[in-house]
C-alpha atoms as a PDB file:
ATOM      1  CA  UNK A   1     142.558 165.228 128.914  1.00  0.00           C
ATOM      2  CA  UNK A   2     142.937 169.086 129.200  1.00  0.00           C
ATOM      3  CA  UNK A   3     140.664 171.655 131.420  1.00  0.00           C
ATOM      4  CA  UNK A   4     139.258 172.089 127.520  1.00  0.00           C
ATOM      5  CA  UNK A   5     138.356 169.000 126.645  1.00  0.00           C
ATOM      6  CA  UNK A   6     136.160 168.599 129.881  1.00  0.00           C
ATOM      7  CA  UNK A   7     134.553 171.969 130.037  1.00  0.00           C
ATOM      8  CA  UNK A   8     131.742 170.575 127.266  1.00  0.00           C
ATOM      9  CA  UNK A   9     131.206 167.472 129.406  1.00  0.00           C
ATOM     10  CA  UNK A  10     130.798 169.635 132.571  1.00  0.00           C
ATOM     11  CA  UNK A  11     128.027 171.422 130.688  1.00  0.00           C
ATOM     12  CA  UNK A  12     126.636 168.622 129.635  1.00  0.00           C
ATOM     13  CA  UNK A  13     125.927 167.128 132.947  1.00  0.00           C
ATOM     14  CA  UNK A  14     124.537 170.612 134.216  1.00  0.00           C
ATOM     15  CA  UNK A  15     122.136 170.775 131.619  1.00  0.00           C
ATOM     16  CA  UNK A  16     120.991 167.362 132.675  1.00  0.00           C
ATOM     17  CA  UNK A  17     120.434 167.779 136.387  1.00  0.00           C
ATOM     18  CA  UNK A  18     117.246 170.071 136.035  1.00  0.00           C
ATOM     19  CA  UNK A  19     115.559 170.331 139.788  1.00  0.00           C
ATOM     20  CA  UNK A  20     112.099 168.837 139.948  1.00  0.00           C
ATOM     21  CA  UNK A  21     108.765 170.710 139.293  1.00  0.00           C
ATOM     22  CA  UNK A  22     107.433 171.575 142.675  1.00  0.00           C
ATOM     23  CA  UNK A  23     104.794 169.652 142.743  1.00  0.00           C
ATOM     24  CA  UNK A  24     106.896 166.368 141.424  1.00  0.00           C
ATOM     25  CA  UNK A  25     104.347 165.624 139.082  1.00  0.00           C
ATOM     26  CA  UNK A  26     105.510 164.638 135.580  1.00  0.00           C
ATOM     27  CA  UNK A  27     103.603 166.182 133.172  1.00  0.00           C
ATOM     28  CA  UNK A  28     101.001 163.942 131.013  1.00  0.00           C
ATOM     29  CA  UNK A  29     102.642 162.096 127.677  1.00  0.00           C
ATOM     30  CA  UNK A  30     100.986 163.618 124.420  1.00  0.00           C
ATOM     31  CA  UNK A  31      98.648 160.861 122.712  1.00  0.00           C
ATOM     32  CA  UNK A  32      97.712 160.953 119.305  1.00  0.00           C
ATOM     33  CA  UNK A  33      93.639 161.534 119.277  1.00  0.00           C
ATOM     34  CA  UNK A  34      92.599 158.102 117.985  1.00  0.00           C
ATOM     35  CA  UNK A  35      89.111 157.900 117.029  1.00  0.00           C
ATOM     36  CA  UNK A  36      86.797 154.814 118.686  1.00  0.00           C
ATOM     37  CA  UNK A  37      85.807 153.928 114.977  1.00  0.00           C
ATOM     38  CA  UNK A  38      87.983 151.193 113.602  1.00  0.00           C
ATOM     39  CA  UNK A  39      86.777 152.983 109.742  1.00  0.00           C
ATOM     40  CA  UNK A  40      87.145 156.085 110.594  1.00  0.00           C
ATOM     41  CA  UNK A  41      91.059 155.478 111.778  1.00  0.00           C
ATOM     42  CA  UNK A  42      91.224 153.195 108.690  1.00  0.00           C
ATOM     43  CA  UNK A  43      90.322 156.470 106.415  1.00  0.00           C
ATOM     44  CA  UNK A  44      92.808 158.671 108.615  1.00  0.00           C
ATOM     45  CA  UNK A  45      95.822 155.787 108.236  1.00  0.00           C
ATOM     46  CA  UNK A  46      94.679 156.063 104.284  1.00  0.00           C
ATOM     47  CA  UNK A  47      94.219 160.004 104.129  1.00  0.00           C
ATOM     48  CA  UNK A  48      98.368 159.949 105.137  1.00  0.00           C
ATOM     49  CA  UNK A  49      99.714 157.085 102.705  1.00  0.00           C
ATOM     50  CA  UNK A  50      97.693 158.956 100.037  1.00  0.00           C
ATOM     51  CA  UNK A  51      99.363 162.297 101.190  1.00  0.00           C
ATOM     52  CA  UNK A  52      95.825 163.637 101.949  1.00  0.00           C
ATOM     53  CA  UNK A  53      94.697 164.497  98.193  1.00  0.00           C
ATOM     54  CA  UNK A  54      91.419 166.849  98.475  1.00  0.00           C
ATOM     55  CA  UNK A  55      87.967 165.273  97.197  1.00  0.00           C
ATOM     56  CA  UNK A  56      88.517 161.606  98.967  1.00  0.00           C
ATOM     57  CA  UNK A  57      85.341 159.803  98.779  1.00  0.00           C
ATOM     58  CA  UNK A  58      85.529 156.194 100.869  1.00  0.00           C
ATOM     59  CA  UNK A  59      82.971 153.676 100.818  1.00  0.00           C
ATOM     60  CA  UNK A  60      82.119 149.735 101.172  1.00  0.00           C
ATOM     61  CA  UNK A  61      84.389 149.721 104.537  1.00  0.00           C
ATOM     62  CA  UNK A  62      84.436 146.133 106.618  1.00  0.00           C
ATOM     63  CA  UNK A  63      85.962 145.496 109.537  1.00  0.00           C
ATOM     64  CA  UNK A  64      87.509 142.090 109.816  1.00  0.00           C
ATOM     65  CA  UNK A  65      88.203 140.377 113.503  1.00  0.00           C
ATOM     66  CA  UNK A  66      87.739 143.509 115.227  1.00  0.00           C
ATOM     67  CA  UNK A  67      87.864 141.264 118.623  1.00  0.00           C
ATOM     68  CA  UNK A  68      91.643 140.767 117.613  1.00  0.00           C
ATOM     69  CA  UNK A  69      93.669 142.999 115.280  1.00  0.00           C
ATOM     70  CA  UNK A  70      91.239 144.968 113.407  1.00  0.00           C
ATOM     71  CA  UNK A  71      91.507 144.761 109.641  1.00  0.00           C
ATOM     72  CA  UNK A  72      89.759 146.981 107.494  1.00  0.00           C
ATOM     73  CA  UNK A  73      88.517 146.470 103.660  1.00  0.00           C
ATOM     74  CA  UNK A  74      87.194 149.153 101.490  1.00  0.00           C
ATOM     75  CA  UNK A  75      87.366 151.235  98.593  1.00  0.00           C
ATOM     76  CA  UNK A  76      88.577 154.784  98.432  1.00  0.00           C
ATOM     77  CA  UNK A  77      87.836 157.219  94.941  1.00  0.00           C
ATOM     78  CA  UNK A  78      90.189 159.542  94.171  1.00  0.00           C
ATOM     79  CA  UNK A  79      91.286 161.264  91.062  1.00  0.00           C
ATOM     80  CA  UNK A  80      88.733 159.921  89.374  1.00  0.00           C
ATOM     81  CA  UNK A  81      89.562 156.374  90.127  1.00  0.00           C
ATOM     82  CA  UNK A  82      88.090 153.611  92.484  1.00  0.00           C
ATOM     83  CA  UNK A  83      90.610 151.194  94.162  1.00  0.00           C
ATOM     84  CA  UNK A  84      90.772 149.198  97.144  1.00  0.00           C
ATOM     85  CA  UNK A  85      92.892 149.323 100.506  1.00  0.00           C
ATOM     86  CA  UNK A  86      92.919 147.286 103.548  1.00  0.00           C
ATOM     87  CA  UNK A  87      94.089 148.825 106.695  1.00  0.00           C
ATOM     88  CA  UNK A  88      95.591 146.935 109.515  1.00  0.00           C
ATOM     89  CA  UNK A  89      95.021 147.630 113.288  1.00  0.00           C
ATOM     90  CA  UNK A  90      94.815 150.729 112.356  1.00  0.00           C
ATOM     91  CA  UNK A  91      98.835 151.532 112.067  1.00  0.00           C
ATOM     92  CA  UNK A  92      99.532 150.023 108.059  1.00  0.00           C
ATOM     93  CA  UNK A  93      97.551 150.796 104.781  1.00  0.00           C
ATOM     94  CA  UNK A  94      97.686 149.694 101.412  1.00  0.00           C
ATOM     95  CA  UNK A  95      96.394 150.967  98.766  1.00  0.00           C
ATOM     96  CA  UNK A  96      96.151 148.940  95.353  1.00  0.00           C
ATOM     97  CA  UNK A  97      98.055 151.665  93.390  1.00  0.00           C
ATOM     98  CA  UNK A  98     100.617 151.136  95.796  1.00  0.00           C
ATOM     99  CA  UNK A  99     101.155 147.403  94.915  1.00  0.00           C
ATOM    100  CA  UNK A 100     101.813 145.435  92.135  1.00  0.00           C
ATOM    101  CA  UNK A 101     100.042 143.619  89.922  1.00  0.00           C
ATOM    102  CA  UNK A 102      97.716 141.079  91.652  1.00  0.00           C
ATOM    103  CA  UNK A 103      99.079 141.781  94.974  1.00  0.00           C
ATOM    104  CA  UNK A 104      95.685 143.224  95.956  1.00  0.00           C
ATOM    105  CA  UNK A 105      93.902 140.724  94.681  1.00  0.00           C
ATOM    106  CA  UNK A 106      95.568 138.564  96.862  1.00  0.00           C
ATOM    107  CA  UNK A 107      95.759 140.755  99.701  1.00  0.00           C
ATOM    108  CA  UNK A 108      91.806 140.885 100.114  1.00  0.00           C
ATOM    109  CA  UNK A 109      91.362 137.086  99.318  1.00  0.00           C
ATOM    110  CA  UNK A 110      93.426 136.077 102.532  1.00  0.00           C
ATOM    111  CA  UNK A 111      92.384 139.345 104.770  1.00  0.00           C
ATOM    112  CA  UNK A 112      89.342 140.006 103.846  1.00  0.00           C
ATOM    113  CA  UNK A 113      87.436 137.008 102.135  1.00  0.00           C
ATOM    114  CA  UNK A 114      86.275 138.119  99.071  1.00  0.00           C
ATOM    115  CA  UNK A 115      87.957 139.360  95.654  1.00  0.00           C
ATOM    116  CA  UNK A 116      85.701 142.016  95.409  1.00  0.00           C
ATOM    117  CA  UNK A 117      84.374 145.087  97.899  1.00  0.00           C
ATOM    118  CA  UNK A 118      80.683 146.236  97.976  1.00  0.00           C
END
């Protein structure tokens, strides 16, 4: 290789080799602020797959197993129209106009025990 060709490398590896803070403590990791609520993080994980629409109204919210992986059921109005999501351990929503026909139905059958909400 030529003097050229290394020069980037040699930069590289400088940038790398920062010296320690003084005090060698690492700085804390930034955490997400998770609420304590199991529904309340359900409506957050919901506010984002909806793209956080003004004038969300939840209601009728369960929380499944919350000893295990916390599922939640409820019903979120938007736009004028009612529809259900579940919410699971408080990382994946869906949302029935999401899905496809019946799939919700399904969905809260086997998660959540019931066709219907409220």
């Amino acid at each position: 290789m030529t003097r050229l060709a290394y020069a980037p490398l040699a930069l590289l590896g400088a940038c790398q080799n920062q010296p320690a803070p003084a005090n060698n403590v690492a700085a804390p990791a930034a955490r997400a602020v998770r609420p304590a609520d199991d529904r309340a993080l359900a409506e957050q994980v919901v506010r984002r797959r909806l793209r956080n629409p003004p004038g969300l109204v939840f209601s009728n919210a369960r929380v499944i197993d919350p000893g295990r992986v916390p599922i939640v059921c409820g019903d979120v109005e938007h736009r004028g129209r009612r529809e259900r999501y579940i919410v699971v351990d408080g990382e994946m929503a869906y949302v029935e106009s999401q899905m496809g026909a019946g799939e919700m139905d399904r969905a809260i059958r086997e998660n959540c025990g019931e066709g219907e909400l409220g």
